[in-house]
C-alpha atoms as a PDB file:
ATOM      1  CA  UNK A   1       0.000   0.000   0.000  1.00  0.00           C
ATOM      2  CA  UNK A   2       2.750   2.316   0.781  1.00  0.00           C
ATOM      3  CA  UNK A   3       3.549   2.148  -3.254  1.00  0.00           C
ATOM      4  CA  UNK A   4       0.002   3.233  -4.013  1.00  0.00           C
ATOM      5  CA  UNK A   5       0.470   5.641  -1.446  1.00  0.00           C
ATOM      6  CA  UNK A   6       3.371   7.256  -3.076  1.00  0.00           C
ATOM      7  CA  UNK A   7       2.223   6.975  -6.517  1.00  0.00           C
ATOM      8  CA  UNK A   8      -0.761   9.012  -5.718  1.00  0.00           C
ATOM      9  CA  UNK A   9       1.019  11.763  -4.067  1.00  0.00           C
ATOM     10  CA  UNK A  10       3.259  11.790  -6.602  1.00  0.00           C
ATOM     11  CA  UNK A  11       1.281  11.649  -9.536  1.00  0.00           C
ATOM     12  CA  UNK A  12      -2.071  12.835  -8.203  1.00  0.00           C
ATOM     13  CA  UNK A  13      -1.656  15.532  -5.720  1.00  0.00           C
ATOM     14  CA  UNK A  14      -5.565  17.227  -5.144  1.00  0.00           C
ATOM     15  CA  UNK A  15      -6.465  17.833  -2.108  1.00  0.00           C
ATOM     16  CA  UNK A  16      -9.438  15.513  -2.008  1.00  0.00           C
ATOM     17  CA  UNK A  17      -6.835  12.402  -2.230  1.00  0.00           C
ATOM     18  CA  UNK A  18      -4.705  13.654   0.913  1.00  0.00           C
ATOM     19  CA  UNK A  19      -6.821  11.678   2.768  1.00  0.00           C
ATOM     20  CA  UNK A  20      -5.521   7.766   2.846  1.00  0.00           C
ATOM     21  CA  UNK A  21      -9.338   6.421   2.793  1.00  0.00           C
ATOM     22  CA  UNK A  22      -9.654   8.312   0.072  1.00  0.00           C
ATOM     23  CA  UNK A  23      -6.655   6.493  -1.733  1.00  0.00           C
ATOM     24  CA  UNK A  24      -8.199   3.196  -0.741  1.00  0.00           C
ATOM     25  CA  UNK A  25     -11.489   4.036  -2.275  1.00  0.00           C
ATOM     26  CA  UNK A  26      -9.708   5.398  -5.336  1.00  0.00           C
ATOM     27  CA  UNK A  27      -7.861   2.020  -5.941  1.00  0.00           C
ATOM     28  CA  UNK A  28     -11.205   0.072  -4.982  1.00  0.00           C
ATOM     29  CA  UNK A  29     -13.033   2.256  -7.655  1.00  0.00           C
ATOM     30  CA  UNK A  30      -9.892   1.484 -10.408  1.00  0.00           C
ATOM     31  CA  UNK A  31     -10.480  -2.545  -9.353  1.00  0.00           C
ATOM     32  CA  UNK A  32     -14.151  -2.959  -8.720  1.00  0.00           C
ATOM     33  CA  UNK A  33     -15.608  -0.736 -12.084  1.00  0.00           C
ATOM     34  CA  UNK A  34     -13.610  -2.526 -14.481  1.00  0.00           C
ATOM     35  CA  UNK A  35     -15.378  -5.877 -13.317  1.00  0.00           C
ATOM     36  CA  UNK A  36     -18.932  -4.087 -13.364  1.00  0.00           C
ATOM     37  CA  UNK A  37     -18.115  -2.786 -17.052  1.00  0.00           C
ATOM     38  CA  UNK A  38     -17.150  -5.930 -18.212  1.00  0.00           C
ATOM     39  CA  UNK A  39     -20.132  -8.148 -16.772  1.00  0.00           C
ATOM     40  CA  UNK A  40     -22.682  -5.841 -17.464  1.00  0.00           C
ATOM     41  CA  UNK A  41     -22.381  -6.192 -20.891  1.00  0.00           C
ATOM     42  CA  UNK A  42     -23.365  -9.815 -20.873  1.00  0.00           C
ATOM     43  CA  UNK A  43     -25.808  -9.086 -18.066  1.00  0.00           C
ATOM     44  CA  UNK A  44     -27.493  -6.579 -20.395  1.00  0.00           C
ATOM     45  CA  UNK A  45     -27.156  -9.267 -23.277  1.00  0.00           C
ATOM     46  CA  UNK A  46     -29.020 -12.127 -21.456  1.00  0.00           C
ATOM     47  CA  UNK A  47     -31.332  -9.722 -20.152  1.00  0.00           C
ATOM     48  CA  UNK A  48     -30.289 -10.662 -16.569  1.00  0.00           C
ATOM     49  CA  UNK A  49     -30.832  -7.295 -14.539  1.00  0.00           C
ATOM     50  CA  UNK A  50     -33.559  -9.202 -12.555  1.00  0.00           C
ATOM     51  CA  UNK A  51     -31.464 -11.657 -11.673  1.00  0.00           C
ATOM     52  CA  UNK A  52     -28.356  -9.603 -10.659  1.00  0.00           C
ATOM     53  CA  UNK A  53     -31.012  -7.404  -8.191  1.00  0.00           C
ATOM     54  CA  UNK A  54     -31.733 -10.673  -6.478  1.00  0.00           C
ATOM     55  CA  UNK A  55     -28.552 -11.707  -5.517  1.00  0.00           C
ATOM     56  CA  UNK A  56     -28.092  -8.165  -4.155  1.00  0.00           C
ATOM     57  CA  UNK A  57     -31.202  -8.334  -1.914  1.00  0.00           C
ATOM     58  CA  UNK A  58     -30.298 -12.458  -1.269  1.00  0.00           C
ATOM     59  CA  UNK A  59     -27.571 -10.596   1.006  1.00  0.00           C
ATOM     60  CA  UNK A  60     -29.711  -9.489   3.702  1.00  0.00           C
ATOM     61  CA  UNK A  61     -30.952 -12.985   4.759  1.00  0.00           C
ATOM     62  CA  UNK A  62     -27.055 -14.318   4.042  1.00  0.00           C
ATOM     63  CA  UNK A  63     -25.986 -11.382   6.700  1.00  0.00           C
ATOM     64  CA  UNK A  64     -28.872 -12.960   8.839  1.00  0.00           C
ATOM     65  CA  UNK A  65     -27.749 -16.245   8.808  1.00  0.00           C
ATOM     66  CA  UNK A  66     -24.183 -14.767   9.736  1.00  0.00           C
ATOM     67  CA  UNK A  67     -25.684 -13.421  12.600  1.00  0.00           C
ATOM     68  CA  UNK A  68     -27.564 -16.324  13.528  1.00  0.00           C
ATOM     69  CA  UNK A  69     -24.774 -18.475  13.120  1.00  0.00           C
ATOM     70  CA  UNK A  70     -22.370 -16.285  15.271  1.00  0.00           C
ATOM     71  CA  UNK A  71     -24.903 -16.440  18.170  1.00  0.00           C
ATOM     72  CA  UNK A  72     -25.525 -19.550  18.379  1.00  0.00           C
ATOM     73  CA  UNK A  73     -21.711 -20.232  18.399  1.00  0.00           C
ATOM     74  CA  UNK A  74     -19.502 -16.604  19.591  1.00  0.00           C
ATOM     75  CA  UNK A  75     -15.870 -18.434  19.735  1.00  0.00           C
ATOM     76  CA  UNK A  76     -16.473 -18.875  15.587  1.00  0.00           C
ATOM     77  CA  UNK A  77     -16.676 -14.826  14.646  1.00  0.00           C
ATOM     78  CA  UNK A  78     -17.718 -15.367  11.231  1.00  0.00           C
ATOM     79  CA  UNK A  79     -17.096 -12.087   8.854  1.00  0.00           C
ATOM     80  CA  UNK A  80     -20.626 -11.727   6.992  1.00  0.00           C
ATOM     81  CA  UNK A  81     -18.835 -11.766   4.182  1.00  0.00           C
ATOM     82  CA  UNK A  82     -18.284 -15.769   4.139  1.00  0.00           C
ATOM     83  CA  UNK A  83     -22.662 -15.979   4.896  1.00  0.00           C
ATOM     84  CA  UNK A  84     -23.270 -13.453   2.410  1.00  0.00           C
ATOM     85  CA  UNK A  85     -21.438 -15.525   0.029  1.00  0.00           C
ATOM     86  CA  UNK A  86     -22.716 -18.884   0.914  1.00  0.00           C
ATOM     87  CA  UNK A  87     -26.740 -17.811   0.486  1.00  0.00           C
ATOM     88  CA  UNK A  88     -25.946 -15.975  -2.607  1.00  0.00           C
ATOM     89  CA  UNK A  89     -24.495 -19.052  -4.679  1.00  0.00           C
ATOM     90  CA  UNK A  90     -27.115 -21.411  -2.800  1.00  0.00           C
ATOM     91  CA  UNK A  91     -29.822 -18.968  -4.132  1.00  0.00           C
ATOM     92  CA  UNK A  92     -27.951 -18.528  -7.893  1.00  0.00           C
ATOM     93  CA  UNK A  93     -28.161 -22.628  -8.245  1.00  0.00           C
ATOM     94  CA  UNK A  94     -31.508 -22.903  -6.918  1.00  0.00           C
ATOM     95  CA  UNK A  95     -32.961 -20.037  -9.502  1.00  0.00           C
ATOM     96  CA  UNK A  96     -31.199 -21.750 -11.759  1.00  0.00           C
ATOM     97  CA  UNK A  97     -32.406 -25.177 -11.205  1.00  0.00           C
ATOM     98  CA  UNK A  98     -35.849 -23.976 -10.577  1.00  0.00           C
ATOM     99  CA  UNK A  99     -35.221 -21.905 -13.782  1.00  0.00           C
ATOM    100  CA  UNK A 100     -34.879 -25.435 -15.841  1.00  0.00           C
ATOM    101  CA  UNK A 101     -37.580 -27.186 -14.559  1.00  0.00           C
ATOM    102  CA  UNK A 102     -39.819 -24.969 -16.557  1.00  0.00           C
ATOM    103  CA  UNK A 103     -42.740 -24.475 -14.576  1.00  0.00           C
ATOM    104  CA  UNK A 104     -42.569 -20.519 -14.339  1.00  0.00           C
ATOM    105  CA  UNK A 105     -41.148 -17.769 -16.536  1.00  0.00           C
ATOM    106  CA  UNK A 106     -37.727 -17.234 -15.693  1.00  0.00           C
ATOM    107  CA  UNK A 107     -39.012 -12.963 -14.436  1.00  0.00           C
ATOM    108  CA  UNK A 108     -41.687 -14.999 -11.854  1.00  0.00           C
ATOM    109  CA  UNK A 109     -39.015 -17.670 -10.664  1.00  0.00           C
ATOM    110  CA  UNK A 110     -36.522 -14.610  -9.735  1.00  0.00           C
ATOM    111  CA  UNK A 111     -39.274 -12.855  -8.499  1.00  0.00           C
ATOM    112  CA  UNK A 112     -40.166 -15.513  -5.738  1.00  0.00           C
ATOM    113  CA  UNK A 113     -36.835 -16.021  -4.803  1.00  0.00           C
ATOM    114  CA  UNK A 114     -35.558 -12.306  -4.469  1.00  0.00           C
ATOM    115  CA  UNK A 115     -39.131 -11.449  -1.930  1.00  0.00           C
ATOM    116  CA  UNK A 116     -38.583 -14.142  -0.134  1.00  0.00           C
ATOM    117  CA  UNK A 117     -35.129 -13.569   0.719  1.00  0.00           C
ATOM    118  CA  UNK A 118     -35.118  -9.866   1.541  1.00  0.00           C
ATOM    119  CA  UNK A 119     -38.079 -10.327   3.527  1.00  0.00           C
ATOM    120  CA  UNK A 120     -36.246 -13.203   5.334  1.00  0.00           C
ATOM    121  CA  UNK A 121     -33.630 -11.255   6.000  1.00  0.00           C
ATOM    122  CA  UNK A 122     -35.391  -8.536   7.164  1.00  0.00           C
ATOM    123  CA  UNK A 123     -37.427 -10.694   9.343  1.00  0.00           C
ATOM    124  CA  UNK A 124     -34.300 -11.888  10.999  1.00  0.00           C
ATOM    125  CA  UNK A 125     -32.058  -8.946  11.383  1.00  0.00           C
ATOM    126  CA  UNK A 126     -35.436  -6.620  12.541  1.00  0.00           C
ATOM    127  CA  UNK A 127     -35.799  -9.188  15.824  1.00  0.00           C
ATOM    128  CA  UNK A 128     -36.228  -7.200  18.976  1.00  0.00           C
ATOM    129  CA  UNK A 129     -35.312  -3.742  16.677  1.00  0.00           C
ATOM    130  CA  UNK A 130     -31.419  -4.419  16.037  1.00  0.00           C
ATOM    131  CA  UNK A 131     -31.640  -4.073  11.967  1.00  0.00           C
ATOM    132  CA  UNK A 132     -30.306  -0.456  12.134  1.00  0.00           C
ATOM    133  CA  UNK A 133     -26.784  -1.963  12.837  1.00  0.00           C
ATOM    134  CA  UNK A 134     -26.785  -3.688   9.279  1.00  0.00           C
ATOM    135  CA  UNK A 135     -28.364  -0.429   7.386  1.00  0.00           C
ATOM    136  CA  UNK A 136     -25.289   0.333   6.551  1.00  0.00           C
ATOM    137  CA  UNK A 137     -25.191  -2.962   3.744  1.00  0.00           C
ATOM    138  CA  UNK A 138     -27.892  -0.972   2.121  1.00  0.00           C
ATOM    139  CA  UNK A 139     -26.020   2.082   1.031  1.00  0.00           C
ATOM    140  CA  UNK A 140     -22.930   0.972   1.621  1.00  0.00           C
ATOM    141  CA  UNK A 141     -19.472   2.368   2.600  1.00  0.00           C
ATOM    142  CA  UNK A 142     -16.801   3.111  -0.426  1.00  0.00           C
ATOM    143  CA  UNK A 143     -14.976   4.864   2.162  1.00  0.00           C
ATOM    144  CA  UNK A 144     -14.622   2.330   4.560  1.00  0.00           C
ATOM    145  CA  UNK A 145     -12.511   0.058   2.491  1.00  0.00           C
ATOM    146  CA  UNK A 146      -8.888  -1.268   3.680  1.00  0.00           C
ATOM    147  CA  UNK A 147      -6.469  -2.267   2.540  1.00  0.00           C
ATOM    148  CA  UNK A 148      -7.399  -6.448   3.375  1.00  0.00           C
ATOM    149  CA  UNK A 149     -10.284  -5.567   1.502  1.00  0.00           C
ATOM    150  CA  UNK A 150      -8.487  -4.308  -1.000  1.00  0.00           C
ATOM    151  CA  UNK A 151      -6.263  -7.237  -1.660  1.00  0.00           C
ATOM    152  CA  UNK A 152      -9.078  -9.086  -2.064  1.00  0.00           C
ATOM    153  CA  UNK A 153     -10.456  -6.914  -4.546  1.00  0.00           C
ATOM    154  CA  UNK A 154      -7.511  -7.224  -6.196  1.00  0.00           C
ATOM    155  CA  UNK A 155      -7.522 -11.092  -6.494  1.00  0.00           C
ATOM    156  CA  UNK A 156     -11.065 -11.084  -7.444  1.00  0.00           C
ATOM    157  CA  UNK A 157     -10.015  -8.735 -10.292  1.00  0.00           C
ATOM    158  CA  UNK A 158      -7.204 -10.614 -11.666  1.00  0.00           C
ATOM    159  CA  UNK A 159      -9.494 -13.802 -11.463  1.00  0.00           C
ATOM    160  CA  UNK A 160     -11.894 -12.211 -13.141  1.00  0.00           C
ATOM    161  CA  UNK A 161     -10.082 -10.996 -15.899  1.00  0.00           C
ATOM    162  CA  UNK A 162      -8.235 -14.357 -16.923  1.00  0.00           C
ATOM    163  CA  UNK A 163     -11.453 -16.030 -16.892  1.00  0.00           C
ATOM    164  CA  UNK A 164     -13.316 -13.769 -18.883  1.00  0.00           C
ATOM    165  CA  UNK A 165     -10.525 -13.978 -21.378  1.00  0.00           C
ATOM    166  CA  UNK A 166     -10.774 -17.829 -21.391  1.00  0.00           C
ATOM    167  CA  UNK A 167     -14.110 -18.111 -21.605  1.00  0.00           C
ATOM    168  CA  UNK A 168     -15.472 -15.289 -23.510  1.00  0.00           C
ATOM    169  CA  UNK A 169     -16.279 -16.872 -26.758  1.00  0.00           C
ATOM    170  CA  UNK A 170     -17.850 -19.477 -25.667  1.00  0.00           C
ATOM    171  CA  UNK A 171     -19.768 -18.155 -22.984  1.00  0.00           C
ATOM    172  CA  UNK A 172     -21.186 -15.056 -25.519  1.00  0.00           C
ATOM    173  CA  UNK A 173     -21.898 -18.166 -28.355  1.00  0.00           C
ATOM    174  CA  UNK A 174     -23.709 -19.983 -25.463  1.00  0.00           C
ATOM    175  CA  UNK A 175     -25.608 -17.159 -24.157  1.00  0.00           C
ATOM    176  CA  UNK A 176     -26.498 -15.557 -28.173  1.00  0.00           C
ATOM    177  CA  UNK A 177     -27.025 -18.790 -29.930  1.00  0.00           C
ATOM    178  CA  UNK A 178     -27.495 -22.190 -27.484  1.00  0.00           C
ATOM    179  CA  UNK A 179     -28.309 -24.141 -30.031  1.00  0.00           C
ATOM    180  CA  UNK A 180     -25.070 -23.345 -32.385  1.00  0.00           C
ATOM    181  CA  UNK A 181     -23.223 -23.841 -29.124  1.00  0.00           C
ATOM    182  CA  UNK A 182     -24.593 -27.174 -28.581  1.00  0.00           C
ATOM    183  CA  UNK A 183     -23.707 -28.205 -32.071  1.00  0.00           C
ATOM    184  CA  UNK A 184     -20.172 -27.480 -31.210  1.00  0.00           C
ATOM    185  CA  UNK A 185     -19.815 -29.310 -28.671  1.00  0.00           C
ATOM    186  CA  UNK A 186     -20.301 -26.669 -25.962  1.00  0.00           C
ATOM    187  CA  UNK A 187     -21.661 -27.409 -22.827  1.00  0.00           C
ATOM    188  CA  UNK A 188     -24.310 -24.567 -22.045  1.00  0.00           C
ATOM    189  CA  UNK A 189     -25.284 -25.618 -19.013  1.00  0.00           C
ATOM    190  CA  UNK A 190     -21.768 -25.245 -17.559  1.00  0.00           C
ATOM    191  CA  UNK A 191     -21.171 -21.600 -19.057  1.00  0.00           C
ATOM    192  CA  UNK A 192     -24.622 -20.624 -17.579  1.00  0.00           C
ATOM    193  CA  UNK A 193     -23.881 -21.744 -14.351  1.00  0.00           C
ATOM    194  CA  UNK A 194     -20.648 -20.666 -14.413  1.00  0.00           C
ATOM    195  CA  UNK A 195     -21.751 -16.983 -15.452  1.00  0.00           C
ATOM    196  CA  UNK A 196     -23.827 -16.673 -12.099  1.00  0.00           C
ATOM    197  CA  UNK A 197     -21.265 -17.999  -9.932  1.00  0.00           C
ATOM    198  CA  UNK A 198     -19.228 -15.696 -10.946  1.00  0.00           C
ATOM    199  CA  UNK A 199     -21.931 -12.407 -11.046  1.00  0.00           C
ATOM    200  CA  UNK A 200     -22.437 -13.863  -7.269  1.00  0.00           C
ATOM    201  CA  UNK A 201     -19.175 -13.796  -5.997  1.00  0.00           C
ATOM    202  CA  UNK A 202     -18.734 -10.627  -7.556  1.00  0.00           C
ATOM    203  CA  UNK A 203     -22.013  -8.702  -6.262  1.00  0.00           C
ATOM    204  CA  UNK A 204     -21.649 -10.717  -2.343  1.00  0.00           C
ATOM    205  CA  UNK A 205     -18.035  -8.636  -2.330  1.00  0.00           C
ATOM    206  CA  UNK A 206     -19.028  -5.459  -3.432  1.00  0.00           C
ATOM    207  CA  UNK A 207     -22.086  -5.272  -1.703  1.00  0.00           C
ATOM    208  CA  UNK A 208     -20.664  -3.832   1.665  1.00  0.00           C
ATOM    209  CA  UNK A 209     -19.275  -1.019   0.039  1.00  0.00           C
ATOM    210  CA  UNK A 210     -21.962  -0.328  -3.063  1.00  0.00           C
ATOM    211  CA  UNK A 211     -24.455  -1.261  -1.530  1.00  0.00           C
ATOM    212  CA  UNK A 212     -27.928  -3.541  -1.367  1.00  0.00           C
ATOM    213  CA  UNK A 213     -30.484  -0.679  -2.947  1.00  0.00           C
ATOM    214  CA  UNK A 214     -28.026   0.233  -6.118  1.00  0.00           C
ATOM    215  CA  UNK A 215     -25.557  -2.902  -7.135  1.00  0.00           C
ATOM    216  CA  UNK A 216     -27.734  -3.636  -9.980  1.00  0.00           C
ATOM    217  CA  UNK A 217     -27.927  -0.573 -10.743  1.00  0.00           C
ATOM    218  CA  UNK A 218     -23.935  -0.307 -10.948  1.00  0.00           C
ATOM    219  CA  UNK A 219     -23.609  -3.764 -12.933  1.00  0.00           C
ATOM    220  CA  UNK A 220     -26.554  -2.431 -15.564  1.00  0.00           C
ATOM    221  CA  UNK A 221     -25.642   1.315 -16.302  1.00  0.00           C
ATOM    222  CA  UNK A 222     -22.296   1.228 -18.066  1.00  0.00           C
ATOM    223  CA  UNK A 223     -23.488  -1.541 -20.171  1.00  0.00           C
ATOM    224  CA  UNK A 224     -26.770  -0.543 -21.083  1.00  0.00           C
ATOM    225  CA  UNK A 225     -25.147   2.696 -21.943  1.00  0.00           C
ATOM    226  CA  UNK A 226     -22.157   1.283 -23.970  1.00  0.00           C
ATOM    227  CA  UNK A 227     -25.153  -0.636 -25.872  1.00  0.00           C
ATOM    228  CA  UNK A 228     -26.548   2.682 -26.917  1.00  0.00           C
ATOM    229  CA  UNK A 229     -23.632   3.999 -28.873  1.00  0.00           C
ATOM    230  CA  UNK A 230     -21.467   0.669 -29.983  1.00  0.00           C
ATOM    231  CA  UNK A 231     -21.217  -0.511 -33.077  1.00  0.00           C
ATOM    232  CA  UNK A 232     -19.452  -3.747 -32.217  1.00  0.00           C
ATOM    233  CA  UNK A 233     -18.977  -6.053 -29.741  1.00  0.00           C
ATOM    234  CA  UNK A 234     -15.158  -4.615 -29.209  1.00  0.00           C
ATOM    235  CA  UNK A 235     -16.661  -0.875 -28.531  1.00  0.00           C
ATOM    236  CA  UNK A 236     -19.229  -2.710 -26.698  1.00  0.00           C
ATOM    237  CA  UNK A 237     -16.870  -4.034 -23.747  1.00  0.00           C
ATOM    238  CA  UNK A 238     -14.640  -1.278 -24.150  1.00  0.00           C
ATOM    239  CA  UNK A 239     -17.077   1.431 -23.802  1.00  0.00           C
ATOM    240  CA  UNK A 240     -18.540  -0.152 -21.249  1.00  0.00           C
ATOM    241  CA  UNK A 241     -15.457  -0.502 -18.851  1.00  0.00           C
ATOM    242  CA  UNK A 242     -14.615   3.159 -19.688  1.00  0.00           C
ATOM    243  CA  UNK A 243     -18.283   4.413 -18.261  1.00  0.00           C
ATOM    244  CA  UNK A 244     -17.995   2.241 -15.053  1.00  0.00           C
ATOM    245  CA  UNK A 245     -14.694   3.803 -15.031  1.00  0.00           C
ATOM    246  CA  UNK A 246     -15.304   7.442 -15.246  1.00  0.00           C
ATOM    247  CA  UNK A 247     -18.577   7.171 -13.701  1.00  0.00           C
ATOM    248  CA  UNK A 248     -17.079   5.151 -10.354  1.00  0.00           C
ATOM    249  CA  UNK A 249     -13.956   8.008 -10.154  1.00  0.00           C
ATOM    250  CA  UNK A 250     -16.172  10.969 -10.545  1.00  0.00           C
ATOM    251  CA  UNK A 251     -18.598   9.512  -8.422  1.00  0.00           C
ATOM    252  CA  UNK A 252     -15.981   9.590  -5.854  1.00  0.00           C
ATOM    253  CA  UNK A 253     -15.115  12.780  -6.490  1.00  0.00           C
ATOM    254  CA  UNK A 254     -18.026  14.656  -6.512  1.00  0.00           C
ATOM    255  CA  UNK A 255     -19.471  12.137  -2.952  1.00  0.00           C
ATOM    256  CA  UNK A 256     -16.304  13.839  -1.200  1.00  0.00           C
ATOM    257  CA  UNK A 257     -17.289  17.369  -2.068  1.00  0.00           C
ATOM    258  CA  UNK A 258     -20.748  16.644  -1.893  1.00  0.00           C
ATOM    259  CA  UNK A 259     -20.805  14.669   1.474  1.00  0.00           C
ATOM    260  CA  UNK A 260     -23.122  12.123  -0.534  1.00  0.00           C
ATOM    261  CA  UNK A 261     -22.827   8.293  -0.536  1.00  0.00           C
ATOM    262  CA  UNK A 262     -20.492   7.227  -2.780  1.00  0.00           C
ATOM    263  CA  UNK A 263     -22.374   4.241  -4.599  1.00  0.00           C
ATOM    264  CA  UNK A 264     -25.252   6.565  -5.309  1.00  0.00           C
ATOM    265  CA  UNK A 265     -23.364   9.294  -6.357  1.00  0.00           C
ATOM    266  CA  UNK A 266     -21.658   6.965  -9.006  1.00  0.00           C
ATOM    267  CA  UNK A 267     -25.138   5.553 -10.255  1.00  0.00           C
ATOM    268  CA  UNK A 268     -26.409   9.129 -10.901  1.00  0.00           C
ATOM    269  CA  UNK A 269     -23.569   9.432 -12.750  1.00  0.00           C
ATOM    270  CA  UNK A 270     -23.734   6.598 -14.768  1.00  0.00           C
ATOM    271  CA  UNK A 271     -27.574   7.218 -15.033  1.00  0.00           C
ATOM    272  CA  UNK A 272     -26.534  10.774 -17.156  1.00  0.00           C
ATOM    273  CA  UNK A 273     -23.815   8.582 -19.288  1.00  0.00           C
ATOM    274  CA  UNK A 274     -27.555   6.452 -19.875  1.00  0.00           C
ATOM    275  CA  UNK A 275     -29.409   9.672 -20.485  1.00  0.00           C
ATOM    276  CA  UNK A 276     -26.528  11.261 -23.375  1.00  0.00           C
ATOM    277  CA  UNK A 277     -26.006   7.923 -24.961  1.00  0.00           C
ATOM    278  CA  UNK A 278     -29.661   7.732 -25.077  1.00  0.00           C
ATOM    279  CA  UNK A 279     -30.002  11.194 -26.945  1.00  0.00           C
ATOM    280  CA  UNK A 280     -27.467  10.140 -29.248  1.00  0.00           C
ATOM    281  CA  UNK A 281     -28.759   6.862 -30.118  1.00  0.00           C
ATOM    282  CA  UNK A 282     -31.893   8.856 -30.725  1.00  0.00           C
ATOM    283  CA  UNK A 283     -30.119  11.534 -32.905  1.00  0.00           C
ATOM    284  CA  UNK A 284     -28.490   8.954 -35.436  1.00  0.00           C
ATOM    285  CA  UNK A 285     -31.905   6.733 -35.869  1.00  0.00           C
END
């Protein structure tokens, strides 16, 4: 950290980054928007925004189960983290498995999942008035981030990164065209499964300093605005990252001078990169 630390003087001296939070959200922003820019876009694809808000409320009843689990047994001291994790891949396979069995539409199945977990979790973590001590998961805390957390962003991103590089092609054939990617020998099932592992792991992380109320918002934005204006898939993921990028540092930014939360002070300004790619998809049609 002391090398980030230096760079930044060195190479960034403002006044708002004299702070060293703020040089740990910085780096978290240059880590974590990358990874929304470049999932977004197949989110966006597969029309999955649905599914990417219920893993984000999923993480109030994993928190509860945390808690429930660190009562029962004190000596353990379980991070949330690890329960938020758990309950968000149990509830990712079991939309998915529901998802196959074909008795619903895919919107209803996510539906009934998402309620019931954020009112479980609610349920839980409101007993005898103590859910005002996990508010803070629903706006969450940019600011707040260390520099543990931050090495664990930065595994996460690397991770990320090789995989999507590994797997792109066929996961974007398996996702656009199933049946060509069946025919060659593809195995959809695995990519699709994969996919949501990987947006769950992803949104569980971030979700203590995004935040419950706008994750999806964060993972949908930059894409659906890239979408507006590319003309290929290249500009697509390119495009995309670059939004999430400039959106998450301004956001920062402007939540310092502001005295706003972070997360939602990056979502409006994704929401305006929406609004001009919007005019200009307009302006060319």
């Amino acid at each position: 950290m002391h090398l980030w630390y230096s760079l930044v003087d060195l190479l960034l001296p403002f006044g708002w980054l004299q702070h060293a939070f703020m040089k740990n959200a910085l780096l978290g922003v240059l880590l974590v928007t990358p990874i929304f820019g470049l999932l977004g876009t197949m989110i966006v694809n597969n029309r999955m925004a649905f599914f990417s808000d219920s893993l984000g409320h999923s993480a109030l009843t994993g928190i509860a189960i945390g808690v429930i689990i660190g009562n029962a047994f004190p000596l353990l001291n379980i991070d949330p983290i690890w329960s938020m994790l758990f309950f968000s891949v149990l509830i990712t396979f079991a939309i998915l498995v529901v998802k196959e069995a074909n008795t619903a539409s895919t919107d209803t199945i996510i539906g009934v999942f998402s309620s019931t977990a954020v009112a479980l979790g609610i349920v839980i973590l409101s007993h005898n008035g103590g859910f005002s001590k996990y508010s803070v998961y629903l706006i969450g805390d940019l600011l707040s981030i260390s520099p543990s957390d931050l090495l664990t962003l930065g595994i996460v991103f690397l991770s990320v990164i090789v995989l999507w590089i590994v797997i792109f092609n066929k996961l974007l054939l398996a996702s656009m065209n199933p049946s060509l990617a069946r025919s060659r020998g593809i195995n959809v099932r695995l990519y699709e499964y994969l996919f949501a592992l990987i947006m769950a792991v992803i949104v569980t992380i971030s979700i203590q300093w995004v935040g419950i109320l706008i994750i999806s918002s964060l993972l949908i934005l930059p894409a659906a605005s890239s979408r507006n204006i590319a003309k290929n898939m290249r500009q697509y993921h390119v495009y995309s990252v670059l939004i999430a990028l400039i959106s998450g540092v301004s956001g920062l930014i402007l939540s310092y001078y502001w005295g706003t939360a972070t997360g939602a002070t990056i979502v409006l300004i994704s929401s305006a990169f929406f609004a001009v790619t919007l005019i200009m998809k307009l302006r060319l049609n």
